[in-house]
Protein backbone atom coordinates (compact mmCIF):
# COMPACT_ATOMS: atom_id res chain seq x y z
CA UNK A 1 0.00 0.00 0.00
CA UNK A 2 2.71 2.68 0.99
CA UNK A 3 5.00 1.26 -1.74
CA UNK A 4 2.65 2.69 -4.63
CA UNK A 5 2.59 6.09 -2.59
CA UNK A 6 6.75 6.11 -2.33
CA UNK A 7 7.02 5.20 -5.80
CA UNK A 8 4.46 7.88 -6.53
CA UNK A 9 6.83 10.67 -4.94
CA UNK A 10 9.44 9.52 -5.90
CA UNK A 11 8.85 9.56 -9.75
CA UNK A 12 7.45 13.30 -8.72
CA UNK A 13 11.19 14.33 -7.36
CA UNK A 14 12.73 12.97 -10.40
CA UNK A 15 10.46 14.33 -12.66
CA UNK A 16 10.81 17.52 -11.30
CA UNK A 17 14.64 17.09 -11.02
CA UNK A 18 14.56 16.18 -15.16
CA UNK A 19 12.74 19.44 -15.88
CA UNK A 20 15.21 21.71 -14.22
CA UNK A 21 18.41 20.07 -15.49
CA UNK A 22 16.75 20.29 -19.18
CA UNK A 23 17.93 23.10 -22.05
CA UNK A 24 14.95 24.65 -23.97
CA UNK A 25 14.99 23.40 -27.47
CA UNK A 26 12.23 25.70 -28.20
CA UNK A 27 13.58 28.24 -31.00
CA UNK A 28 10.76 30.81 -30.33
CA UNK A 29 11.42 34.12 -29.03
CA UNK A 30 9.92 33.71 -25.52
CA UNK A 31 8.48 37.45 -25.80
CA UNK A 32 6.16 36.15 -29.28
CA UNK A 33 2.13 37.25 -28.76
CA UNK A 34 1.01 33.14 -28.14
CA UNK A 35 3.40 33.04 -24.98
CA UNK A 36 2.76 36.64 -23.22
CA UNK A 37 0.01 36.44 -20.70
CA UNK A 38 -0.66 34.61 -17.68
CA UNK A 39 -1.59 31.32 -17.46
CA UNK A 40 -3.19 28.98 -14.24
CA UNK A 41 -3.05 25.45 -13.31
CA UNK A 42 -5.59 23.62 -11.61
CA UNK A 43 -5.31 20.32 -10.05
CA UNK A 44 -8.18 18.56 -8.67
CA UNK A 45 -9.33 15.36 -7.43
CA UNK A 46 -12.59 13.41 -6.67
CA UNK A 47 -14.10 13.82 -3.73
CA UNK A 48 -12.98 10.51 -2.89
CA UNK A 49 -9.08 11.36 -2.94
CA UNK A 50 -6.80 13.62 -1.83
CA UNK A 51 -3.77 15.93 -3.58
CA UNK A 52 -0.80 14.63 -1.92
CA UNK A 53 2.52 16.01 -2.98
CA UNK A 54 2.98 18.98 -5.47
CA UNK A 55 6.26 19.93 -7.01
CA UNK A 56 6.80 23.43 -8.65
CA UNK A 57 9.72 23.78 -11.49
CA UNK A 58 10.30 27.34 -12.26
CA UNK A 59 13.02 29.24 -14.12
CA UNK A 60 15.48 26.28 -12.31
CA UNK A 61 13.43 27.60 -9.09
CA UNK A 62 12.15 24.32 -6.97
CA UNK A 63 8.92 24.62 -5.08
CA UNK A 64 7.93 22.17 -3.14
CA UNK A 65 4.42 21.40 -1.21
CA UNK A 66 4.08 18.44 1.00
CA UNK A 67 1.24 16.47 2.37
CA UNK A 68 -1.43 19.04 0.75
CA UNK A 69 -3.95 17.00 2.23
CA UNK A 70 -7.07 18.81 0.36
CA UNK A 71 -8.83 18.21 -3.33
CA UNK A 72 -7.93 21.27 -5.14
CA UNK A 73 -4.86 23.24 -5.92
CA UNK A 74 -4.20 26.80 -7.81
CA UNK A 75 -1.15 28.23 -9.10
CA UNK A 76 -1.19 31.12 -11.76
CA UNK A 77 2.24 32.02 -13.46
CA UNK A 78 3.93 34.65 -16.17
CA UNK A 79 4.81 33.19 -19.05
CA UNK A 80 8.83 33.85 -18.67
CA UNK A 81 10.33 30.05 -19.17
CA UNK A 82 9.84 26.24 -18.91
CA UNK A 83 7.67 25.77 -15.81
CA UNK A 84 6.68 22.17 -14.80
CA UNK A 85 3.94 21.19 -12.45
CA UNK A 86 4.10 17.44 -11.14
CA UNK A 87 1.42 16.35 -8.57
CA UNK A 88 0.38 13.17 -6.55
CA UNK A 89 -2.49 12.32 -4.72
CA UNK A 90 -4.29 9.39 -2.92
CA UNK A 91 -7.37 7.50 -2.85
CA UNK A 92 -8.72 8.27 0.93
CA UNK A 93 -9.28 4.47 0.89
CA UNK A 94 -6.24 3.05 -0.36
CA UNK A 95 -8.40 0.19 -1.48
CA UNK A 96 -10.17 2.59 -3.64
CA UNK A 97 -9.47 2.16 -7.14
CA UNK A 98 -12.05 4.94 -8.38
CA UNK A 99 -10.43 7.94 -7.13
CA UNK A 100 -9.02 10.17 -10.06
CA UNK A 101 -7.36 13.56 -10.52
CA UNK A 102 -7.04 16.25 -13.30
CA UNK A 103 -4.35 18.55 -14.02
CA UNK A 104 -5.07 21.65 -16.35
CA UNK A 105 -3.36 24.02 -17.86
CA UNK A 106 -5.87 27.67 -18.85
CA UNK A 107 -5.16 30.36 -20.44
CA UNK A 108 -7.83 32.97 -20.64
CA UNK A 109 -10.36 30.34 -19.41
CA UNK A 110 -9.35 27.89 -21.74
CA UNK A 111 -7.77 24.27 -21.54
CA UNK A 112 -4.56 24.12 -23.43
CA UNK A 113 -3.00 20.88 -21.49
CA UNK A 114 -4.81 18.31 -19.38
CA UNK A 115 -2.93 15.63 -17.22
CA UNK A 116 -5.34 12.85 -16.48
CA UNK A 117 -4.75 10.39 -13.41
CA UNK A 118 -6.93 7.59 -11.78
CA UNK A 119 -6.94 4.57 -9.27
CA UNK A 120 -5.43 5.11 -5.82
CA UNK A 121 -2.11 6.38 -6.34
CA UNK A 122 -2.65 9.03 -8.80
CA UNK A 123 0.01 10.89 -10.28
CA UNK A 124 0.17 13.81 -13.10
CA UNK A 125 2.38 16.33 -14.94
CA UNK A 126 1.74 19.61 -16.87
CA UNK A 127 5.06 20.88 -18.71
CA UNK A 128 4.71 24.39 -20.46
């Protein structure tokens, strides 16, 4: 039961590690119209689960928010560089396989990215 929730976190860490070690191939000006403007991400789960861990990658900047413990998160950012959002979360029952979470990426209200997680360990990424 905790193995799943270890492993979880720990592909999180490394995830998050990946993202801040990694060059941007992108050859677009970062200043272009399409990546000005502010944009939010939203994680959520059932009502049956919880948001565990959540792991910030900014500009090589590491945020890092433990044991959330509720069912919905909200971070909004400036456009500026690679930012990577990697969360986990848990069925309340651990024998729950029905729990499932959703990580989005909007921009003016609307969904550009959606991370999609379910079962009891859930885990989910939104690079951008």
């Amino acid at each position: 039961m905790f193995k799943k929730a270890k492993l979880a976190i720990v592909c999180a860490i490394a995830f998050s590690g990946l993202i801040s070690c990694s060059s941007d191939d992108n050859s677009s000006d970062p200043g272009t119209p399409e990546q000005k403007g502010k944009y939010v991400v939203v994680a959520k789960t059932t009502d049956n689960a919880y948001l565990g861990n959540i792991v910030v990658v900014n500009n090589g900047t590491t945020e890092t928010i433990a044991n959330y413990g509720k069912t919905e998160w909200t971070k909004t950012f400036e456009k500026a560089s690679n930012v990577a959002v990697s969360v986990t979360g848990h069925a309340i029952d651990m024998n729950d396989e029905t729990a499932e979470m959703t990580i989005q990426l909007l921009k003016n209200g609307k969904v550009e990215k959606e991370s999609k997680a379910s079962g009891s360990v859930l885990v989910g990424n939104i690079t951008f």
